[in-house]
ModelCIF file with pLDDT and N, C-alpha, C, O atoms, coordinates in Angstrom:
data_MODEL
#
_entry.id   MODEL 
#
_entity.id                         1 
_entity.type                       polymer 
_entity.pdbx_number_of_molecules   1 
#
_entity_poly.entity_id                      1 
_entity_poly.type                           'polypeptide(L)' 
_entity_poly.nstd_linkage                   no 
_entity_poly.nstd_monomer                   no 
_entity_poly.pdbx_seq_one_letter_code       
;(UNK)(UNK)(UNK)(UNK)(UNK)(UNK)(UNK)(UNK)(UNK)(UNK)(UNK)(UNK)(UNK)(UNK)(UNK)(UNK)
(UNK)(UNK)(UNK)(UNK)(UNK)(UNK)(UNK)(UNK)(UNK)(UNK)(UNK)(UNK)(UNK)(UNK)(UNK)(UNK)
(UNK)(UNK)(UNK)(UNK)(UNK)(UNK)(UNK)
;
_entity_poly.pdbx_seq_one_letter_code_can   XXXXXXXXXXXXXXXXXXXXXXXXXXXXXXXXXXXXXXX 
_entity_poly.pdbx_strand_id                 A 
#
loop_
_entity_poly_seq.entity_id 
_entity_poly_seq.num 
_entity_poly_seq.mon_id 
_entity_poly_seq.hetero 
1 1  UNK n 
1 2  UNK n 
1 3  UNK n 
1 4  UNK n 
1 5  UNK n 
1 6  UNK n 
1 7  UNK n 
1 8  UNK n 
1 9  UNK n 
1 10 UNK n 
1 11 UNK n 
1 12 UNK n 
1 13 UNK n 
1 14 UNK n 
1 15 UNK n 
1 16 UNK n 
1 17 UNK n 
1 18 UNK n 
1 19 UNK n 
1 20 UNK n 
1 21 UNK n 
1 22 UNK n 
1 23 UNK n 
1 24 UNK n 
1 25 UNK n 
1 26 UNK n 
1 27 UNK n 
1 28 UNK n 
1 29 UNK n 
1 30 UNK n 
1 31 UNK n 
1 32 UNK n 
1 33 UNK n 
1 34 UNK n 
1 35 UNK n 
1 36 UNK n 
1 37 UNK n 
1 38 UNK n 
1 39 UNK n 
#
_struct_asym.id          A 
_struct_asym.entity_id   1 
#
loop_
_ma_qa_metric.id 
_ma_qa_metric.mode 
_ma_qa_metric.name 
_ma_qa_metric.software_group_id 
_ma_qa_metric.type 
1 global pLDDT . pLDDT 
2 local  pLDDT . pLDDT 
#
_ma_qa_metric_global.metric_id      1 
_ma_qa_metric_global.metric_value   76.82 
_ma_qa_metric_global.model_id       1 
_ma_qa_metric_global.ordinal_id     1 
#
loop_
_ma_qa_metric_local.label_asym_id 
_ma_qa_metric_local.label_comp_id 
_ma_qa_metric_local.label_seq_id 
_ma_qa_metric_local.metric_id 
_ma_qa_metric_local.metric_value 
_ma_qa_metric_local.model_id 
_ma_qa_metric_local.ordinal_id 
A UNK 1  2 94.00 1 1  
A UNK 2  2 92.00 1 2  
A UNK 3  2 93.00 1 3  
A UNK 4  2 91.00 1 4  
A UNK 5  2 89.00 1 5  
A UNK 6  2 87.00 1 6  
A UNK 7  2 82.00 1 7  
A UNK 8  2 82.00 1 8  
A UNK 9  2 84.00 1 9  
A UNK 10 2 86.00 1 10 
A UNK 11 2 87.00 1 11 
A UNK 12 2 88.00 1 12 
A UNK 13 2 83.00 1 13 
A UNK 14 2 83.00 1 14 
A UNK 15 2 79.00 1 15 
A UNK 16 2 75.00 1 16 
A UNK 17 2 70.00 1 17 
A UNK 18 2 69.00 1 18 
A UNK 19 2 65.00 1 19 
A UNK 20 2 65.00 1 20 
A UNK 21 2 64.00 1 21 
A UNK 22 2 58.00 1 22 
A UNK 23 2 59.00 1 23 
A UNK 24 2 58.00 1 24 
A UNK 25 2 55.00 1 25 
A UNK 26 2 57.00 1 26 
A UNK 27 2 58.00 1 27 
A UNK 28 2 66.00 1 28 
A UNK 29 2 70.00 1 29 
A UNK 30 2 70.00 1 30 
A UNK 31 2 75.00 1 31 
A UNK 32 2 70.00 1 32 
A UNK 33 2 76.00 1 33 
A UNK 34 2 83.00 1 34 
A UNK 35 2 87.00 1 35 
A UNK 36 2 88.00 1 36 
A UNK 37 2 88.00 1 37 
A UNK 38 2 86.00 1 38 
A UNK 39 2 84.00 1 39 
#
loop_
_atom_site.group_PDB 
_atom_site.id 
_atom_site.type_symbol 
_atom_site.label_atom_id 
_atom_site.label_alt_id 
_atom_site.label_comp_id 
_atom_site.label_asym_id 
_atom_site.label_entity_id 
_atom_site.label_seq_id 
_atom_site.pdbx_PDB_ins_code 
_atom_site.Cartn_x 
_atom_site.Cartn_y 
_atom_site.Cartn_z 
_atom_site.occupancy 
_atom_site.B_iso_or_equiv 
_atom_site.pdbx_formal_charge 
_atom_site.auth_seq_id 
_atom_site.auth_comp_id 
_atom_site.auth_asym_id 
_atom_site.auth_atom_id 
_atom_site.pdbx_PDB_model_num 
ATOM 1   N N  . UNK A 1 1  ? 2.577   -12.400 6.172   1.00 94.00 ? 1  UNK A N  1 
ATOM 2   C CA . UNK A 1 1  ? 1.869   -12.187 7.434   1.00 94.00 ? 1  UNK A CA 1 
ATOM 3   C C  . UNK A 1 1  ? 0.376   -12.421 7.243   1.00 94.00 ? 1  UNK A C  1 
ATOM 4   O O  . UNK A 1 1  ? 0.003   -12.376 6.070   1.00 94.00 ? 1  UNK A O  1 
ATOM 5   N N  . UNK A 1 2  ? -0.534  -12.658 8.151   1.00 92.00 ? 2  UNK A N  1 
ATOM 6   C CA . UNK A 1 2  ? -1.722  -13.181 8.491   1.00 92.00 ? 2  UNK A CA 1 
ATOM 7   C C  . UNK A 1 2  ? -2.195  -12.696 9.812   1.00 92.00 ? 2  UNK A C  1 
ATOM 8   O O  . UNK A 1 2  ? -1.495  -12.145 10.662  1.00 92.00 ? 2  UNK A O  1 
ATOM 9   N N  . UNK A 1 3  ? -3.625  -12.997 9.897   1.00 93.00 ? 3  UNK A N  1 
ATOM 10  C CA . UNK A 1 3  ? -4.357  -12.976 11.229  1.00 93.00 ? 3  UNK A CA 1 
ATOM 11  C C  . UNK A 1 3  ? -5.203  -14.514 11.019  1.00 93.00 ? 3  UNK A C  1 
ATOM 12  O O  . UNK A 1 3  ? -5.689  -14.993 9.994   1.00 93.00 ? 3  UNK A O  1 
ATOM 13  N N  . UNK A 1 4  ? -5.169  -14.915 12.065  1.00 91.00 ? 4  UNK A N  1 
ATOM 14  C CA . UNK A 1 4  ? -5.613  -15.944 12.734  1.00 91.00 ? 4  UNK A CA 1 
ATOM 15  C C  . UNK A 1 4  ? -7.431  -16.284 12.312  1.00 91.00 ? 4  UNK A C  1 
ATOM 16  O O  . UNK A 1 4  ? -7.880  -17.380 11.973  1.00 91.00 ? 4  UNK A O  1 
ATOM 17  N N  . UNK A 1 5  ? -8.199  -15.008 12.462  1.00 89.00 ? 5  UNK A N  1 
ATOM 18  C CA . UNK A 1 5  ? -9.363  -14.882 12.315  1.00 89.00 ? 5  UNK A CA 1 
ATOM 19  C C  . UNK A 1 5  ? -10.384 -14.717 10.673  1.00 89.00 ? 5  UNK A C  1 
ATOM 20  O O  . UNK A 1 5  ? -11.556 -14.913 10.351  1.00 89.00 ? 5  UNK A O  1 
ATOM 21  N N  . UNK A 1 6  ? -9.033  -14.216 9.936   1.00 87.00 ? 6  UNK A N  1 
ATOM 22  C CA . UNK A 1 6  ? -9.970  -14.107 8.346   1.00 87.00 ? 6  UNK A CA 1 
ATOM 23  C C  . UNK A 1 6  ? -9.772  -15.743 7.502   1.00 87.00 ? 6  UNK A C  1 
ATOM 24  O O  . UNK A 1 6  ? -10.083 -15.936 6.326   1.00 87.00 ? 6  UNK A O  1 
ATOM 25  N N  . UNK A 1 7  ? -9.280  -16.626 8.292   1.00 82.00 ? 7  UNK A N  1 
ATOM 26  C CA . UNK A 1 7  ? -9.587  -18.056 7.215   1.00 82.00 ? 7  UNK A CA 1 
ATOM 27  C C  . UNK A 1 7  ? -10.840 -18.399 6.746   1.00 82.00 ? 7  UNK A C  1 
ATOM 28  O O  . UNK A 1 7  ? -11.876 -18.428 7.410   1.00 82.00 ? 7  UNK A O  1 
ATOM 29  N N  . UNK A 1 8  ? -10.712 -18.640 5.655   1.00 82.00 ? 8  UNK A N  1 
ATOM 30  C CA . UNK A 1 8  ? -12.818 -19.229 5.230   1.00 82.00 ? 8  UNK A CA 1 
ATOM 31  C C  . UNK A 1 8  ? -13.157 -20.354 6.069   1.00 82.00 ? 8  UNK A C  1 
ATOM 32  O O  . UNK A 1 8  ? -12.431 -20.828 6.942   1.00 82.00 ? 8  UNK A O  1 
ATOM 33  N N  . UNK A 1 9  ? -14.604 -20.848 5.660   1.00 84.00 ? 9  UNK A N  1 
ATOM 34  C CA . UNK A 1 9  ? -14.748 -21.489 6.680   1.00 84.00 ? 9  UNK A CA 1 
ATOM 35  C C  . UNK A 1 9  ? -14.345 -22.960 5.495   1.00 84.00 ? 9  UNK A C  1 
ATOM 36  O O  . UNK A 1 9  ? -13.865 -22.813 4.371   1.00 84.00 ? 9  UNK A O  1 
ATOM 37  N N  . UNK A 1 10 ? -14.673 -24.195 6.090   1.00 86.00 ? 10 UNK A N  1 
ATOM 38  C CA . UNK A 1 10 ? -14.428 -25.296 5.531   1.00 86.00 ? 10 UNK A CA 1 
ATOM 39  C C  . UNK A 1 10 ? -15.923 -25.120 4.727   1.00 86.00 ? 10 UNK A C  1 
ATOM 40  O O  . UNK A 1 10 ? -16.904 -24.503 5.144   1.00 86.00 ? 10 UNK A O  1 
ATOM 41  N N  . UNK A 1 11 ? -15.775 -25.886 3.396   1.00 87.00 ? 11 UNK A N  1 
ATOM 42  C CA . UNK A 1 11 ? -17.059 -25.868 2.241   1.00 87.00 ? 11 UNK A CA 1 
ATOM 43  C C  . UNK A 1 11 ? -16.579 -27.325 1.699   1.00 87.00 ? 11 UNK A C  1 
ATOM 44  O O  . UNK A 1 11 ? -15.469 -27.550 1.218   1.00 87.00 ? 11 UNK A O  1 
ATOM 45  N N  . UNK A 1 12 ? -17.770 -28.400 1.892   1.00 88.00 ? 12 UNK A N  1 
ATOM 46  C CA . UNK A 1 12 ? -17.448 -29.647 1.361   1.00 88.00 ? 12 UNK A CA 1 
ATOM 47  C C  . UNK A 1 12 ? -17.126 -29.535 -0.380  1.00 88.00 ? 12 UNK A C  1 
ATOM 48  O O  . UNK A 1 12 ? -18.042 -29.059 -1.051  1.00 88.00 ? 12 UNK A O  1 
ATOM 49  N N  . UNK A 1 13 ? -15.933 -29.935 -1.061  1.00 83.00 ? 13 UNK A N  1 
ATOM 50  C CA . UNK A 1 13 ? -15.682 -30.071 -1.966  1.00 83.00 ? 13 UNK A CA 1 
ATOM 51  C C  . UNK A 1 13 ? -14.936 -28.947 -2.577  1.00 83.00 ? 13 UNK A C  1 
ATOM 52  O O  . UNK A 1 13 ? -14.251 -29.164 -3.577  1.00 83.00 ? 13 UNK A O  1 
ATOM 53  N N  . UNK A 1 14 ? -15.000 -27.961 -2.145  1.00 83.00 ? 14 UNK A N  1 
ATOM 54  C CA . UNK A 1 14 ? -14.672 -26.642 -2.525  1.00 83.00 ? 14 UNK A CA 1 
ATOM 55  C C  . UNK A 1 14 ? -13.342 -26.215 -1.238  1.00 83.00 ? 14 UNK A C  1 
ATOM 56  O O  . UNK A 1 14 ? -13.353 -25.310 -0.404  1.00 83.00 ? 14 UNK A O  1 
ATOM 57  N N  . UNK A 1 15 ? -12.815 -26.745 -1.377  1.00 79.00 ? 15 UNK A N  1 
ATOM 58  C CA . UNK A 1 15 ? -10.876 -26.148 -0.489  1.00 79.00 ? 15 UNK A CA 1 
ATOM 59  C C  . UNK A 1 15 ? -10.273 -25.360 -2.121  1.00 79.00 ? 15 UNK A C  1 
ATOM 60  O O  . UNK A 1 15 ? -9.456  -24.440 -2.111  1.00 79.00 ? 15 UNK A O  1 
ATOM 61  N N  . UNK A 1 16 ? -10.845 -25.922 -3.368  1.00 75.00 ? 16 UNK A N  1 
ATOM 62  C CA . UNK A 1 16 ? -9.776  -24.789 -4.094  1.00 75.00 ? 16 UNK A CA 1 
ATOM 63  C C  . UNK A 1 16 ? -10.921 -23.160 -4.362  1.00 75.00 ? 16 UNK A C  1 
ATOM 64  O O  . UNK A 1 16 ? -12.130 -23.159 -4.596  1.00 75.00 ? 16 UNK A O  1 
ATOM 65  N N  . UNK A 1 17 ? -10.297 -22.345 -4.265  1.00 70.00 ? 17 UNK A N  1 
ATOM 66  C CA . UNK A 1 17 ? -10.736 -21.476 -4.263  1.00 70.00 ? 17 UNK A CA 1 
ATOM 67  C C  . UNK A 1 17 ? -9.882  -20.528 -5.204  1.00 70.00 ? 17 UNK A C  1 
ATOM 68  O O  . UNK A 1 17 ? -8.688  -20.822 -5.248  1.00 70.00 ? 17 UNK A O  1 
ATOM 69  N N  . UNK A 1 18 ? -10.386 -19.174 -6.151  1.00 69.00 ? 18 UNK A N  1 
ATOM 70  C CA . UNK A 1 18 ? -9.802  -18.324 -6.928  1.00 69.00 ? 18 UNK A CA 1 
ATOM 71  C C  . UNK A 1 18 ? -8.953  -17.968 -5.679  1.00 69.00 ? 18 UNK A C  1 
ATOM 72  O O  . UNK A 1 18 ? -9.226  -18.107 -4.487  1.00 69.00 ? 18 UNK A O  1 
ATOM 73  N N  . UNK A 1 19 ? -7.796  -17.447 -6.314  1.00 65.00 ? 19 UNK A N  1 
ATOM 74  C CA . UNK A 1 19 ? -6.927  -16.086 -5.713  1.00 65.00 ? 19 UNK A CA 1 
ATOM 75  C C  . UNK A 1 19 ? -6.609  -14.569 -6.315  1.00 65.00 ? 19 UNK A C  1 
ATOM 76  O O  . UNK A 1 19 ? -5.714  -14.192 -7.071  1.00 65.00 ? 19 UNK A O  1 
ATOM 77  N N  . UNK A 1 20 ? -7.742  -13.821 -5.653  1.00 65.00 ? 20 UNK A N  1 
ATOM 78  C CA . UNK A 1 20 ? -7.861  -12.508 -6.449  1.00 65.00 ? 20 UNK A CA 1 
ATOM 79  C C  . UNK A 1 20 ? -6.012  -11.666 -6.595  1.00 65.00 ? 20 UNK A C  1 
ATOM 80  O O  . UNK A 1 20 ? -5.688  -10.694 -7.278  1.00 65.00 ? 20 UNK A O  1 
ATOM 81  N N  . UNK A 1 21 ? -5.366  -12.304 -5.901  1.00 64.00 ? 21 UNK A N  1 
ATOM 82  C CA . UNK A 1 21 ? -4.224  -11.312 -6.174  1.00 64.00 ? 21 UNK A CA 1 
ATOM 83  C C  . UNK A 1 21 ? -3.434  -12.092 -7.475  1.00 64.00 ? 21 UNK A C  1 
ATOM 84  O O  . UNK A 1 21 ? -2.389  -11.551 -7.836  1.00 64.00 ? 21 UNK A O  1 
ATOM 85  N N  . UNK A 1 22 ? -3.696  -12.855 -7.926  1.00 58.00 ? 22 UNK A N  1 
ATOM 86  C CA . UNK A 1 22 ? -2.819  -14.092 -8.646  1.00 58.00 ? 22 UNK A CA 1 
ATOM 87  C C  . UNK A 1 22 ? -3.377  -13.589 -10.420 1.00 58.00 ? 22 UNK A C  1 
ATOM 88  O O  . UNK A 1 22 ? -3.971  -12.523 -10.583 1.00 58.00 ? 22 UNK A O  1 
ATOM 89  N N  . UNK A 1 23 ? -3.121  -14.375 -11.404 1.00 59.00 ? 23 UNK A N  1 
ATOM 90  C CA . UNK A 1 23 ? -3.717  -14.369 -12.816 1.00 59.00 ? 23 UNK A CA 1 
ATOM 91  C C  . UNK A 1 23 ? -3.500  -15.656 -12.878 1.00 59.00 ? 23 UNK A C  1 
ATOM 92  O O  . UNK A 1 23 ? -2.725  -16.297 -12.168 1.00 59.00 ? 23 UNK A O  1 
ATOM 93  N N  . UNK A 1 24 ? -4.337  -16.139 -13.919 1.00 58.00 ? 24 UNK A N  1 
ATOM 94  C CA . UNK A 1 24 ? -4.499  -17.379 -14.385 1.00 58.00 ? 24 UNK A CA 1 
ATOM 95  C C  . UNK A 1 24 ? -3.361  -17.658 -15.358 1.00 58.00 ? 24 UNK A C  1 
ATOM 96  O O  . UNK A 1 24 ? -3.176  -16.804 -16.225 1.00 58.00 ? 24 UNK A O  1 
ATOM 97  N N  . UNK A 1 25 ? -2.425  -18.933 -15.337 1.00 55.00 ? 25 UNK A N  1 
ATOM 98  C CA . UNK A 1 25 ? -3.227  -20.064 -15.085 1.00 55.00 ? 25 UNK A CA 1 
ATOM 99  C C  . UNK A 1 25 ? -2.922  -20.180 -13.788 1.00 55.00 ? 25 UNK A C  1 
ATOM 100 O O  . UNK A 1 25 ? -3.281  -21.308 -13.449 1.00 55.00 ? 25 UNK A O  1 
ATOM 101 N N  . UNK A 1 26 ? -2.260  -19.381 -12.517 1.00 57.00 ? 26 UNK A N  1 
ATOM 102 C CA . UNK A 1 26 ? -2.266  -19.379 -11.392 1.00 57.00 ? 26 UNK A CA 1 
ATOM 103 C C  . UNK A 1 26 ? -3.099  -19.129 -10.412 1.00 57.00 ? 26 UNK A C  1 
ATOM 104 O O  . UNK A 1 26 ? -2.680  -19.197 -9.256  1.00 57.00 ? 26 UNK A O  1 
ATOM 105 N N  . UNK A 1 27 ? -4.242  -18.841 -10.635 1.00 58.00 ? 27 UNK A N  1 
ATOM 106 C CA . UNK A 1 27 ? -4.777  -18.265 -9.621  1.00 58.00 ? 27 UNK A CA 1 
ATOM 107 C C  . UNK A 1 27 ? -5.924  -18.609 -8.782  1.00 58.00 ? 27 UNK A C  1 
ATOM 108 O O  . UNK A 1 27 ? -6.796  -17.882 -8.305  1.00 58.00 ? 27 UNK A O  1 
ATOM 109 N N  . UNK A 1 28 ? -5.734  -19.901 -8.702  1.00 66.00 ? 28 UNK A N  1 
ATOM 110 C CA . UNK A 1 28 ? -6.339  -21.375 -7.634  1.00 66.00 ? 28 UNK A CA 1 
ATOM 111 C C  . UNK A 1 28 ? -5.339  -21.299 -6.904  1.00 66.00 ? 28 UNK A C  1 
ATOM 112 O O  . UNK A 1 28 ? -4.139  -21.112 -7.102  1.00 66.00 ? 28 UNK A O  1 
ATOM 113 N N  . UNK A 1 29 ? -6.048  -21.484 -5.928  1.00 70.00 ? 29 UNK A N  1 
ATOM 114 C CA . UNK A 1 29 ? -5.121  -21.653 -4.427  1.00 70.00 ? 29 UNK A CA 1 
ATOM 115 C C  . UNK A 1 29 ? -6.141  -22.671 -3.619  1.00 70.00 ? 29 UNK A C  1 
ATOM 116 O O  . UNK A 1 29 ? -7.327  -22.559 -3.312  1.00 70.00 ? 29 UNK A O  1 
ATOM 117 N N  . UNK A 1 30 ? -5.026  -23.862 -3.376  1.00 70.00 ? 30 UNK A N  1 
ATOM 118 C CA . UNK A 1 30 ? -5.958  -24.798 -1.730  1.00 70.00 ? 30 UNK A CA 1 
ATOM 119 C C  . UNK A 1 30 ? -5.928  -24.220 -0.464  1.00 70.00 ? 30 UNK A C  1 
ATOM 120 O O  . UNK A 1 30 ? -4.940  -23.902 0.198   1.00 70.00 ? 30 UNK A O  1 
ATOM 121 N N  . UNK A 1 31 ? -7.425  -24.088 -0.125  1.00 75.00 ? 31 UNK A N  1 
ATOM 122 C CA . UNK A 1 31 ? -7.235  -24.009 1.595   1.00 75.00 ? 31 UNK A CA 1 
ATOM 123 C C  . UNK A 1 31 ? -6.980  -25.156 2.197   1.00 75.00 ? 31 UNK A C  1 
ATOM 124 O O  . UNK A 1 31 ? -7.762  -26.106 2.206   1.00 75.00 ? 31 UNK A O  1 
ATOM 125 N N  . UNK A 1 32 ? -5.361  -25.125 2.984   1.00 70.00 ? 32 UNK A N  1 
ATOM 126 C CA . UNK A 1 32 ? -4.347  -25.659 3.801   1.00 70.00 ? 32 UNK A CA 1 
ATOM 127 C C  . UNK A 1 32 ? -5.818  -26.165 5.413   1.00 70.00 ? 32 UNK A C  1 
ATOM 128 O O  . UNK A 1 32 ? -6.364  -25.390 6.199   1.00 70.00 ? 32 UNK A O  1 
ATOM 129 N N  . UNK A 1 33 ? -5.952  -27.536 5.301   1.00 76.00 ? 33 UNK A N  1 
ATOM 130 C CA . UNK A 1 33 ? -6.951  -27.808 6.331   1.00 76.00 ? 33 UNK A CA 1 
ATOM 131 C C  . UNK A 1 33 ? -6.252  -27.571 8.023   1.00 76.00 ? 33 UNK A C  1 
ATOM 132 O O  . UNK A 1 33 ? -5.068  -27.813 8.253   1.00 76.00 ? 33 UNK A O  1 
ATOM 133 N N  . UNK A 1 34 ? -6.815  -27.277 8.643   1.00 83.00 ? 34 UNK A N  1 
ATOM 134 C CA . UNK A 1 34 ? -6.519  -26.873 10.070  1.00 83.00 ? 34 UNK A CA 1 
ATOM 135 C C  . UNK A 1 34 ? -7.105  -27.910 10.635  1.00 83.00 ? 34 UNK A C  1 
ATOM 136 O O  . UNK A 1 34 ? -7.811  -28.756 10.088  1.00 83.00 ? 34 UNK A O  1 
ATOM 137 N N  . UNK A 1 35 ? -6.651  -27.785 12.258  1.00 87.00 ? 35 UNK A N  1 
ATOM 138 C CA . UNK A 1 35 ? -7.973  -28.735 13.230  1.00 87.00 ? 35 UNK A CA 1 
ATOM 139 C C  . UNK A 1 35 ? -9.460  -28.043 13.132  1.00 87.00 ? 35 UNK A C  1 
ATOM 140 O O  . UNK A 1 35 ? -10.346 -28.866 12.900  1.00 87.00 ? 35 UNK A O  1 
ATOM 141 N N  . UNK A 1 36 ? -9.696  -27.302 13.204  1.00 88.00 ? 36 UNK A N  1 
ATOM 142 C CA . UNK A 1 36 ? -10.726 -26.129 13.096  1.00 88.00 ? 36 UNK A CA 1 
ATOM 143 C C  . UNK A 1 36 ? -11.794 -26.746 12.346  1.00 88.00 ? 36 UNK A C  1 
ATOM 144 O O  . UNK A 1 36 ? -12.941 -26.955 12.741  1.00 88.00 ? 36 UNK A O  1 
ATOM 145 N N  . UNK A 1 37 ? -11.116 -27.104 10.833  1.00 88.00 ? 37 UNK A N  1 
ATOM 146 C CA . UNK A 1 37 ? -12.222 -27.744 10.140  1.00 88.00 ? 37 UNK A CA 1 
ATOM 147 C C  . UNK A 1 37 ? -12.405 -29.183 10.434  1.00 88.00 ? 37 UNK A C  1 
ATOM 148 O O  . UNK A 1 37 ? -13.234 -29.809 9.774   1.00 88.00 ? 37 UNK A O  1 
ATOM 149 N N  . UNK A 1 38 ? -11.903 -29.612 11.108  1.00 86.00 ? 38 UNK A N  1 
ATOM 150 C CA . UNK A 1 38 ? -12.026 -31.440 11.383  1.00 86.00 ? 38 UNK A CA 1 
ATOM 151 C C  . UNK A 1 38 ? -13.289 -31.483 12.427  1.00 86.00 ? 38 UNK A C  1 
ATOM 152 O O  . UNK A 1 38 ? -14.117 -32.390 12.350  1.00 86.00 ? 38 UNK A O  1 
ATOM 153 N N  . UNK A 1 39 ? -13.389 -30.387 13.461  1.00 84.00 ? 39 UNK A N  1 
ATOM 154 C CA . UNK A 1 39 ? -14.610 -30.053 14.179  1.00 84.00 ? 39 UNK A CA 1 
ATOM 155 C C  . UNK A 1 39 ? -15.657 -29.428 13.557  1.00 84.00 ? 39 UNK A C  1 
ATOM 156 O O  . UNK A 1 39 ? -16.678 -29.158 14.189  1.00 84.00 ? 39 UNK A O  1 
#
């Protein structure tokens, strides 16, 4: 589950981001692009 409103914003070059719930060597995650960031 999710809310609509806590996505980051778009950051040129930077979609991978840590994932604090994860451990390495897992714990990069891509932000999945929306229309949102194309505007």
């Amino acid at each position: 589950s999710f809310r609509s409103d806590t996505r980051p914003p778009y950051l040129p070059g930077q979609l991978i981001r840590d994932d604090p719930s994860a451990h390495p060597p897992n714990s990069k995650q891509m932000t999945i692009p929306v229309l949102e960031d194309l505007g």
